[in-house]
N, C-alpha and C. Protein backbone atom coordinates (compact mmCIF):
# COMPACT_ATOMS: atom_id res chain seq x y z
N UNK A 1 -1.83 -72.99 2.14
CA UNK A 1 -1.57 -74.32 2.61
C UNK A 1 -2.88 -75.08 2.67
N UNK A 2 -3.08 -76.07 2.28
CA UNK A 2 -4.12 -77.30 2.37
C UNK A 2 -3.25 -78.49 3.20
N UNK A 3 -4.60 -78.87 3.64
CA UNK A 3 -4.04 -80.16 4.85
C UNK A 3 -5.23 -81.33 4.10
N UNK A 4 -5.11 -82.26 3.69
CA UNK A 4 -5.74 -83.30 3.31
C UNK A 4 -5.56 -85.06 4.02
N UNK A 5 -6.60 -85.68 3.94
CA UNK A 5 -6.55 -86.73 4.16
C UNK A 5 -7.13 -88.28 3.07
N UNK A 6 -6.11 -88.93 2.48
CA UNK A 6 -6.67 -89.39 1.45
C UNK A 6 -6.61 -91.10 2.24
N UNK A 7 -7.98 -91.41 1.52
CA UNK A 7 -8.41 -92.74 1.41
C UNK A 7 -7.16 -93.45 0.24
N UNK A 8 -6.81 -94.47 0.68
CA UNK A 8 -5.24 -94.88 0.11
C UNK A 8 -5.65 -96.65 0.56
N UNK A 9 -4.77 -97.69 -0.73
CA UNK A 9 -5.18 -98.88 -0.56
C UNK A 9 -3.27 -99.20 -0.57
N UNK A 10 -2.92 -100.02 0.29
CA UNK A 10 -1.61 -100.61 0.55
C UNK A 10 -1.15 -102.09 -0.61
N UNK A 11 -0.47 -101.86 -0.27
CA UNK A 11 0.19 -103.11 -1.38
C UNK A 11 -0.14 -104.37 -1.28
N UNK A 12 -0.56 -104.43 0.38
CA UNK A 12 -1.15 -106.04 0.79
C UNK A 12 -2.47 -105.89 0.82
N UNK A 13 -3.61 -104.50 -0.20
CA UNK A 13 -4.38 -104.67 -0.27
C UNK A 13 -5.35 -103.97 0.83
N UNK A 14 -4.65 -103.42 1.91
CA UNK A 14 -5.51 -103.10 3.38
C UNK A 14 -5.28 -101.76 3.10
N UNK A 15 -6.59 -100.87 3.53
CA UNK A 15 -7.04 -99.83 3.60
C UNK A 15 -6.29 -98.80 4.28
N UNK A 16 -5.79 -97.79 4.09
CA UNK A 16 -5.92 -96.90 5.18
C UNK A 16 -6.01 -95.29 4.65
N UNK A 17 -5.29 -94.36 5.31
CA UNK A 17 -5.41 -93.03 5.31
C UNK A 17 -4.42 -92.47 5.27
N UNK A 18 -3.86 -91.02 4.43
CA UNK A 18 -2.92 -90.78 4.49
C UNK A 18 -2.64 -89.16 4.13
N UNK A 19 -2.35 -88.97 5.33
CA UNK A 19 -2.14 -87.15 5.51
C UNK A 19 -1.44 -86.46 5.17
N UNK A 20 -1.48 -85.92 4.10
CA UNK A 20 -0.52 -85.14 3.29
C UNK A 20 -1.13 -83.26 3.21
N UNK A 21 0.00 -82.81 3.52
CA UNK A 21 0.29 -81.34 3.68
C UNK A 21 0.85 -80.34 1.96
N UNK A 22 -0.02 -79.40 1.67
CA UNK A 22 0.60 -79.10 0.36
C UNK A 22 0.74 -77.79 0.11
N UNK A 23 1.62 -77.72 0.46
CA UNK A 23 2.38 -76.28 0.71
C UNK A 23 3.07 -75.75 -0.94
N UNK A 24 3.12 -74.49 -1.07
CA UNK A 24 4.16 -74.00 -2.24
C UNK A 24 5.50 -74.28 -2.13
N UNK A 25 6.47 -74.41 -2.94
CA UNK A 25 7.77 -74.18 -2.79
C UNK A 25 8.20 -72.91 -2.34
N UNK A 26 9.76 -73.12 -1.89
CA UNK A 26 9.93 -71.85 -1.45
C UNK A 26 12.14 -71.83 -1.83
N UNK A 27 12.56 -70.80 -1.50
CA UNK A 27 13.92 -71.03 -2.18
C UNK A 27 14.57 -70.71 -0.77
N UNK A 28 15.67 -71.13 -1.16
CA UNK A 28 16.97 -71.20 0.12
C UNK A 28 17.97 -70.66 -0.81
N UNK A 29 18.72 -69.53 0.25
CA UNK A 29 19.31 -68.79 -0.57
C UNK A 29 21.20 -68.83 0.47
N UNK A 30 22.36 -69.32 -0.35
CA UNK A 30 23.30 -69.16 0.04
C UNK A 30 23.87 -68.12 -0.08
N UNK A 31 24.05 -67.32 0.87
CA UNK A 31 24.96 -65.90 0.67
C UNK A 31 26.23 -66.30 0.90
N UNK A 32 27.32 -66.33 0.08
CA UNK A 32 28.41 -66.68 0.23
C UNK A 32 29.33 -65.63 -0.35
N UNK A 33 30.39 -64.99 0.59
CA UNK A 33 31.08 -64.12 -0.14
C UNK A 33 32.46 -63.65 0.89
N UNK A 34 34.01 -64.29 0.31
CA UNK A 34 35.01 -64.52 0.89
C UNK A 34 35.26 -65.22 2.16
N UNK A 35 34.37 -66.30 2.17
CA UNK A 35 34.90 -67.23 2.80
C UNK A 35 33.52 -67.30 4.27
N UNK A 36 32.63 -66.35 4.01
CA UNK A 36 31.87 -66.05 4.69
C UNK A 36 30.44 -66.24 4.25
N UNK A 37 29.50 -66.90 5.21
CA UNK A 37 28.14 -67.34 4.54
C UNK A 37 26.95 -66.18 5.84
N UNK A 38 26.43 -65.10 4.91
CA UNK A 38 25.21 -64.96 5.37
C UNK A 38 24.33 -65.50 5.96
N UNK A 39 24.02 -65.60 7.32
CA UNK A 39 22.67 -66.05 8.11
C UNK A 39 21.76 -65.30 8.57
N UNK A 40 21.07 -65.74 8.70
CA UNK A 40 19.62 -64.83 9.43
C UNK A 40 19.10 -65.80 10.81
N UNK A 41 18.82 -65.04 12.30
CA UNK A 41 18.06 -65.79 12.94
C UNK A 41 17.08 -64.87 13.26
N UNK A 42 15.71 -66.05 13.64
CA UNK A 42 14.66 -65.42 13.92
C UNK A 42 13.89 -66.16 14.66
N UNK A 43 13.17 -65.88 15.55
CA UNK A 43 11.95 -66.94 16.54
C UNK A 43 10.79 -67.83 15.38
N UNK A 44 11.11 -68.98 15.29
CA UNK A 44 10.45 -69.80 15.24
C UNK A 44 8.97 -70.37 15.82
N UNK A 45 8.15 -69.97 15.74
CA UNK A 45 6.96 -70.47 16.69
C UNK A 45 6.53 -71.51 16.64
N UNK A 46 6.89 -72.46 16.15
CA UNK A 46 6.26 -73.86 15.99
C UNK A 46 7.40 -74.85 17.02
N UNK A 47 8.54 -74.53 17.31
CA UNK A 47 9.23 -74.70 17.83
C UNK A 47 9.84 -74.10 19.51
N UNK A 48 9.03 -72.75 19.36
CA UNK A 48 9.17 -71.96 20.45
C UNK A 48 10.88 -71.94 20.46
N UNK A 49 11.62 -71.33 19.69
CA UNK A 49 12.63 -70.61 19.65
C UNK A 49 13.79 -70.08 18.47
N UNK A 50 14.34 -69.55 18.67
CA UNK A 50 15.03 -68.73 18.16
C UNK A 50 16.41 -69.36 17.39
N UNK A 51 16.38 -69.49 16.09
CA UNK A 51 17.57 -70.45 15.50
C UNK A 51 17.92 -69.48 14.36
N UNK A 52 19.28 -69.71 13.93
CA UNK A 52 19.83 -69.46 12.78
C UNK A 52 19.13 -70.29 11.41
N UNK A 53 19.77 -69.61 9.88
CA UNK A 53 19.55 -70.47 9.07
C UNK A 53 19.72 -69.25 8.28
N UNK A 54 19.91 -70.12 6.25
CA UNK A 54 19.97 -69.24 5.90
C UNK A 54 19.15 -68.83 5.38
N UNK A 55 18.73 -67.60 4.43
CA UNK A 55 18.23 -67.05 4.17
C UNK A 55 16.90 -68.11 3.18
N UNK A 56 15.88 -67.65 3.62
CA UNK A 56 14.35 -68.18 2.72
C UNK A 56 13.47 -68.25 3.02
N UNK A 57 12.02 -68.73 1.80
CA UNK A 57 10.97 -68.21 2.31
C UNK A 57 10.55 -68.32 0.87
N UNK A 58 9.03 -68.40 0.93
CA UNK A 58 8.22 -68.32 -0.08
C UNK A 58 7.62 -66.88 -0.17
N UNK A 59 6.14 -67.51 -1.17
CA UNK A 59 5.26 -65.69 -1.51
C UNK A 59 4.06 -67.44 -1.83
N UNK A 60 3.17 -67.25 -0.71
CA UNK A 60 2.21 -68.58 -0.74
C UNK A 60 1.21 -67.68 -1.59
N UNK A 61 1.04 -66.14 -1.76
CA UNK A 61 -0.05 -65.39 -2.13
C UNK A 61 0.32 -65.44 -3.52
N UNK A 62 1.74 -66.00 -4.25
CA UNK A 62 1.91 -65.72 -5.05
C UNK A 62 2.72 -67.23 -6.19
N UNK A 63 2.04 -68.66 -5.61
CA UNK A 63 2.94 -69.82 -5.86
C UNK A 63 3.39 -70.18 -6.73
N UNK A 64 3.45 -69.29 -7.99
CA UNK A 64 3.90 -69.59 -9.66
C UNK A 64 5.25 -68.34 -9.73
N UNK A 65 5.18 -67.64 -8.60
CA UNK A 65 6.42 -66.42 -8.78
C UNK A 65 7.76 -67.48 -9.39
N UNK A 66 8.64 -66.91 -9.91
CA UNK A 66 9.80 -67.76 -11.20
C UNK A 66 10.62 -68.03 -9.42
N UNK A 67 11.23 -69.25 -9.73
CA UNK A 67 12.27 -69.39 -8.10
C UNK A 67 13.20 -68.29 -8.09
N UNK A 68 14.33 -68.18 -9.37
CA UNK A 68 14.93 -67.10 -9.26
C UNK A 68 14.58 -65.85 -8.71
N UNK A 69 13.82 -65.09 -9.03
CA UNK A 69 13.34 -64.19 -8.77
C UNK A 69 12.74 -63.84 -7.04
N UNK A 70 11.85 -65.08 -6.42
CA UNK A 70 11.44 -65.20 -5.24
C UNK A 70 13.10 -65.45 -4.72
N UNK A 71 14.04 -66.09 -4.74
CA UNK A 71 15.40 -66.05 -3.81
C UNK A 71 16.10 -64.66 -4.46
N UNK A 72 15.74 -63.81 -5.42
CA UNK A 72 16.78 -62.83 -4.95
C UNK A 72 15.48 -61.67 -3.80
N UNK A 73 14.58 -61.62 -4.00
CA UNK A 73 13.66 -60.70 -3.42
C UNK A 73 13.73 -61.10 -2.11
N UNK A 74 13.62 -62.95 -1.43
CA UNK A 74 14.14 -63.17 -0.06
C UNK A 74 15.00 -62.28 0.17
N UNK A 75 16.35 -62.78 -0.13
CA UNK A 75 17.80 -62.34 -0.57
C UNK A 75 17.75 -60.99 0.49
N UNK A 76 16.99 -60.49 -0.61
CA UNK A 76 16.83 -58.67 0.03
C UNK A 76 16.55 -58.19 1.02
N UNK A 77 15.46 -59.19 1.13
CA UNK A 77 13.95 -58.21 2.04
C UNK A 77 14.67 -59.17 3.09
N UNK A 78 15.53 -60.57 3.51
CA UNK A 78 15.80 -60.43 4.63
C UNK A 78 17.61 -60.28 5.39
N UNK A 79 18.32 -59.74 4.51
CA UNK A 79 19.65 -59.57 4.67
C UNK A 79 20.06 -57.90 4.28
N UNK A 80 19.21 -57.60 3.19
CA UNK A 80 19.56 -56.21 2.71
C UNK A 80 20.33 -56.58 1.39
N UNK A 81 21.33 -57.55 1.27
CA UNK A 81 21.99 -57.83 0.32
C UNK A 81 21.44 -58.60 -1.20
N UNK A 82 21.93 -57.50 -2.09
CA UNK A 82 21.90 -58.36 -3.86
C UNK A 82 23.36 -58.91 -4.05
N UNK A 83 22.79 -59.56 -5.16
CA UNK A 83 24.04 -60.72 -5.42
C UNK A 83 24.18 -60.50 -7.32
N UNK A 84 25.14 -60.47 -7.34
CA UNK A 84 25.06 -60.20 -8.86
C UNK A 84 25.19 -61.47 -9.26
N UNK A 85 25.61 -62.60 -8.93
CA UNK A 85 25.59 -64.00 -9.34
C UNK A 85 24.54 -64.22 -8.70
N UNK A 86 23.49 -65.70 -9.03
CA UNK A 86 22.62 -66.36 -8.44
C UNK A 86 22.50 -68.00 -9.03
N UNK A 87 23.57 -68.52 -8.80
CA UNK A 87 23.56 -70.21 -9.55
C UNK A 87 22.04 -71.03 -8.68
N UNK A 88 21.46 -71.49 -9.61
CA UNK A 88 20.45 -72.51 -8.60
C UNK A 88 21.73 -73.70 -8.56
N UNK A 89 21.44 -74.52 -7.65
CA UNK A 89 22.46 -75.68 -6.77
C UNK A 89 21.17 -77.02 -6.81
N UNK A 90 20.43 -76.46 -7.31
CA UNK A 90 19.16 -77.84 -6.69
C UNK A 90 18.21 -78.06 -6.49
N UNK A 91 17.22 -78.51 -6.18
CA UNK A 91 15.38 -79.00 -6.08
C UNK A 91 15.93 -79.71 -4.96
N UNK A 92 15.45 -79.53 -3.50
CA UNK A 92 15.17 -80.85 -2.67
C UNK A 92 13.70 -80.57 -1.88
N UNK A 93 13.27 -81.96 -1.34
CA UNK A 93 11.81 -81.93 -0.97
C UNK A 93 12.04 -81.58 0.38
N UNK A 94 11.52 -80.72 1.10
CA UNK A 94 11.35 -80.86 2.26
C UNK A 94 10.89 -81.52 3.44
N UNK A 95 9.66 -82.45 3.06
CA UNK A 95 9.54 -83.82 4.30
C UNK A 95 8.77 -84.26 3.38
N UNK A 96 8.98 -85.30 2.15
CA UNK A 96 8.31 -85.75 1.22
C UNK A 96 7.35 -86.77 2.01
N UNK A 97 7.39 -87.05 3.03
CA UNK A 97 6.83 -88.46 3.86
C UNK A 97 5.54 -87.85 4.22
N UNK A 98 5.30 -86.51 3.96
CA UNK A 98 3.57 -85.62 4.54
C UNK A 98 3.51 -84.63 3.74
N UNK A 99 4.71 -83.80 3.29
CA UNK A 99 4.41 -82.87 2.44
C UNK A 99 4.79 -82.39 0.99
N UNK A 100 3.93 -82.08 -0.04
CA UNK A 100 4.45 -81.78 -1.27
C UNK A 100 5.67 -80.28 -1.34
N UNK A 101 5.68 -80.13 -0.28
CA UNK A 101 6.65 -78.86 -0.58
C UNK A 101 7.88 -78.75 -0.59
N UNK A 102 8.78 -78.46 -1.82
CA UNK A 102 9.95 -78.47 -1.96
C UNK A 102 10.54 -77.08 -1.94
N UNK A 103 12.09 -77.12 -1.96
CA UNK A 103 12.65 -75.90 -2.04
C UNK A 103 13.85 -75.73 -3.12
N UNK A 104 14.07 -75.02 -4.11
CA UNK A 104 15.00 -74.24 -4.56
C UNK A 104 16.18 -73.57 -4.13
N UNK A 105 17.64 -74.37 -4.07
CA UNK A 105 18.91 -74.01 -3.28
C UNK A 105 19.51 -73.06 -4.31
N UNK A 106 19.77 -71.69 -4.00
CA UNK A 106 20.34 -70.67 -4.84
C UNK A 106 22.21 -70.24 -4.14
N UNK A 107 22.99 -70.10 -5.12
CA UNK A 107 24.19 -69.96 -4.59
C UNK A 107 24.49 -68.43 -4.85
N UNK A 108 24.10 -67.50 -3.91
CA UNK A 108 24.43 -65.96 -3.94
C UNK A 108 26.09 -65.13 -4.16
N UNK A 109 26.38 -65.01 -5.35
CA UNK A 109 27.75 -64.09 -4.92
C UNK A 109 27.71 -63.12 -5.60
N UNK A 110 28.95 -62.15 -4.95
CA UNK A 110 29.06 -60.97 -5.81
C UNK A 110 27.85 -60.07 -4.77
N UNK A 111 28.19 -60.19 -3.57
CA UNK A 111 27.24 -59.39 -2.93
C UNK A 111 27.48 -58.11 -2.60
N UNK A 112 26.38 -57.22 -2.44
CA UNK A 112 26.31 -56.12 -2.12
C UNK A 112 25.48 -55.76 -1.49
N UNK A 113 25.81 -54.66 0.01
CA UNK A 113 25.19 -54.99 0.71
C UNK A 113 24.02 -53.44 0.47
N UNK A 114 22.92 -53.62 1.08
CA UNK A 114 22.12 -52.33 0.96
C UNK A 114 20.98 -52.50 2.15
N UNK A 115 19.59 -51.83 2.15
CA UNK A 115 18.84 -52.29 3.71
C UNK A 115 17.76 -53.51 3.12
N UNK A 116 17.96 -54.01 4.50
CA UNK A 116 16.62 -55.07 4.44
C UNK A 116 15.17 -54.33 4.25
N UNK A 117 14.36 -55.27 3.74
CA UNK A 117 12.76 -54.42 3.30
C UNK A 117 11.95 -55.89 4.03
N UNK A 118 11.80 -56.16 5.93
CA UNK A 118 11.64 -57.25 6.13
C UNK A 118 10.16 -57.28 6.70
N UNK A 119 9.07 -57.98 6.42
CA UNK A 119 7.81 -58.66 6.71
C UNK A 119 7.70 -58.44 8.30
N UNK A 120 5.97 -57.90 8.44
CA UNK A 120 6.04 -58.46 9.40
C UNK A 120 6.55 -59.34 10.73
N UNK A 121 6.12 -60.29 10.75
CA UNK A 121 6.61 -61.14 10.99
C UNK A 121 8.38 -61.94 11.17
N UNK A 122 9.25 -60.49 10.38
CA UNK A 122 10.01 -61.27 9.98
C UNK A 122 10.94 -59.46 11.17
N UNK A 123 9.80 -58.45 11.65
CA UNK A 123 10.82 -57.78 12.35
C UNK A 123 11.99 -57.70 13.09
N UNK A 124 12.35 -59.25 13.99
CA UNK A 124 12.90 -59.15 15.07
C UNK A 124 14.26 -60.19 14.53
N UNK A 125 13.97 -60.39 13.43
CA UNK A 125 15.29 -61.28 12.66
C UNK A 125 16.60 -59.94 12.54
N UNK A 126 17.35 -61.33 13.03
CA UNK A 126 18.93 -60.39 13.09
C UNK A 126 19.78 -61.41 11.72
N UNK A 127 20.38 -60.67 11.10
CA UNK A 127 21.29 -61.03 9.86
C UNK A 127 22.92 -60.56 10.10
N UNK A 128 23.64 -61.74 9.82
CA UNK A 128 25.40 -61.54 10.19
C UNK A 128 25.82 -62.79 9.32
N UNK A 129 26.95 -62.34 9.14
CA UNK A 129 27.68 -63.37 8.21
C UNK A 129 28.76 -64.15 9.32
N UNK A 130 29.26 -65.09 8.83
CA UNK A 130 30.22 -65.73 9.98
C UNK A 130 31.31 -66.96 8.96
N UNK A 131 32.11 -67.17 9.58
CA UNK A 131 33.07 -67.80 8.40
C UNK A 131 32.71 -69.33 8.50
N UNK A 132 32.55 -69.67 6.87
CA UNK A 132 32.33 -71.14 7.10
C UNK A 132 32.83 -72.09 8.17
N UNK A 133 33.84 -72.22 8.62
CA UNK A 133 33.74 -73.22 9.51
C UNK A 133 33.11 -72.89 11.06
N UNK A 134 32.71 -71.95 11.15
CA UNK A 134 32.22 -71.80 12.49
C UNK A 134 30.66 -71.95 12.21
N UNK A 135 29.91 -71.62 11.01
CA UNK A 135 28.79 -72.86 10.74
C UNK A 135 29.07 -73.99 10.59
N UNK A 136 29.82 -74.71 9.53
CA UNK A 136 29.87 -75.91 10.37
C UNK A 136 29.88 -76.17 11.25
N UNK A 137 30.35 -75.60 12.47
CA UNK A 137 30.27 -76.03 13.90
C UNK A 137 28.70 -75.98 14.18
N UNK A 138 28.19 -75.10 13.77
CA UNK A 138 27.09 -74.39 14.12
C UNK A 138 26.32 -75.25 13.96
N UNK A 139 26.24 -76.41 13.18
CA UNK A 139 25.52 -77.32 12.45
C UNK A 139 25.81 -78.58 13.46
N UNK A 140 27.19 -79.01 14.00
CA UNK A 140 27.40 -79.95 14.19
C UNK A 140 27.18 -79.77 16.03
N UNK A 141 26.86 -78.69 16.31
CA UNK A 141 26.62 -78.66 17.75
C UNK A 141 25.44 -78.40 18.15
N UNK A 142 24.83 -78.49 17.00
CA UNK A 142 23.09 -78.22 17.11
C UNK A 142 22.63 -76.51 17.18
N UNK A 143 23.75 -75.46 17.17
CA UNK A 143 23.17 -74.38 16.92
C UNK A 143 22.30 -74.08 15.90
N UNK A 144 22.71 -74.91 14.99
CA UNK A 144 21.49 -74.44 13.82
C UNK A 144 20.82 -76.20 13.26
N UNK A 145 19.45 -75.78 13.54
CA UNK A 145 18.77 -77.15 13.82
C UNK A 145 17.89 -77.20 12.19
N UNK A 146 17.84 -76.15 11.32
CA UNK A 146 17.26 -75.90 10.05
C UNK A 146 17.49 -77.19 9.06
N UNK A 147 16.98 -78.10 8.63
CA UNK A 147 17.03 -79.48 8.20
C UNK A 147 17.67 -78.67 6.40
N UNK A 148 16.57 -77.56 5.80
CA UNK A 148 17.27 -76.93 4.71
C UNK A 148 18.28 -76.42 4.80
N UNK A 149 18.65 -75.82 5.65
CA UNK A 149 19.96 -75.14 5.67
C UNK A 149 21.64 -76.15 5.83
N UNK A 150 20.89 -77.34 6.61
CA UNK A 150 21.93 -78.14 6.57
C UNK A 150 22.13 -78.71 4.71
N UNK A 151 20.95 -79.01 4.11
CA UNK A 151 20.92 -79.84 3.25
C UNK A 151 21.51 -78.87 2.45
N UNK A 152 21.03 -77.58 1.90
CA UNK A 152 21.94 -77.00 1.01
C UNK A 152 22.92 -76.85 1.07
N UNK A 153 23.58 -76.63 2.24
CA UNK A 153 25.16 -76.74 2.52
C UNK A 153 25.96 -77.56 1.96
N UNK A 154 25.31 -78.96 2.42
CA UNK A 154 25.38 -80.35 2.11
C UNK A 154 25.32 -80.42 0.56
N UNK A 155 24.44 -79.82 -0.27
CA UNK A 155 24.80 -79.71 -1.55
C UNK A 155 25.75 -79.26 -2.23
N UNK A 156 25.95 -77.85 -1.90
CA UNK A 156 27.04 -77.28 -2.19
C UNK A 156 27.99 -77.98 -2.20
N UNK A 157 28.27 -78.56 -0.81
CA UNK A 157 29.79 -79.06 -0.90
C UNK A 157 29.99 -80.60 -1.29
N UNK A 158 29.09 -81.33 -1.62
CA UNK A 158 29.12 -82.65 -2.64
C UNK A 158 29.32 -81.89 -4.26
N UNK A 159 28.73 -80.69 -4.49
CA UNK A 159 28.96 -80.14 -5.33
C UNK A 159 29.98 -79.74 -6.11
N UNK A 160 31.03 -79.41 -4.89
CA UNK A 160 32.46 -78.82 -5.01
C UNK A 160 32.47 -76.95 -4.24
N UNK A 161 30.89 -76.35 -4.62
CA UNK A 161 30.53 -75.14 -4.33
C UNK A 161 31.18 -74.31 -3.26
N UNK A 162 31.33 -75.34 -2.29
CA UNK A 162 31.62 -74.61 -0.82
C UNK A 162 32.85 -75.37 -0.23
């Protein structure tokens, strides 16, 4: 991650500054399989707590890895589950207003389940599937506050997907 601050001239000509964040992409991965969508929650520290969402995550050590490939290895390492399907659904930016980092929406089916292989960091994450409409709820009552996780959803189902 780089944090920058650029000298920037406005349209009416006046000076200012402008802080932009430039992060790798990273993929969001829909586990979807009979009517049921894979989640993962885990403590958040920038937030100080503990939320659902689905499955994703980058490899910053590694920012040219193919997207496919980085969402089925998420996929794995934080659910346990492969997917013998993997449709990408999309490119969206994640807070284009500060940061260059976007994400890759993958549509997982044909799952199978096997063990998680999970990070550090990523020990104390619990993974369960739950039937679509009780995420939706999940979404609409603020249980799950994940801005990507809403949006891929949100794709999917402008899509027809979900």
């Amino acid at each position: 991650m780089r944090v920058r601050e650029d000298s920037i001239t406005r349209k009416d000509g006046s000076q200012g500054i402008y802080g932009v964040v430039e992060k790798s992409d990273f993929a969001v991965i829909v586990p979807l399989d009979q009517g049921m969508i894979h989640l993962v929650e885990q403590y958040r520290y920038p937030v100080q707590g503990r939320y659902w969402e689905l499955p994703q995550g980058s490899w910053e050590q590694a920012p040219d890895t193919d997207p496919l490939d980085l969402a089925r290895a998420e996929l794995r390492e934080e659910t346990g589950l492969t997917a013998r399907s993997m449709r990408h659904v999309g490119h969206l930016f994640e807070c284009y207003g500060y940061s260059t980092q976007g994400y890759n929406i993958y549509l997982a089916e044909g799952l199978e389940t096997g063990a998680a292989d999970r990070e550090r960091e990523e020990q104390d994450m619990i993974s369960r599937a739950f039937p679509i409409a009780e995420v939706n709820a999940m979404i609409l009552e603020g249980v799950i506050k994940d801005a990507a996780t809403a949006a891929a959803l949100g794709l999917l189902r402008l899509k027809g997907l979900l």
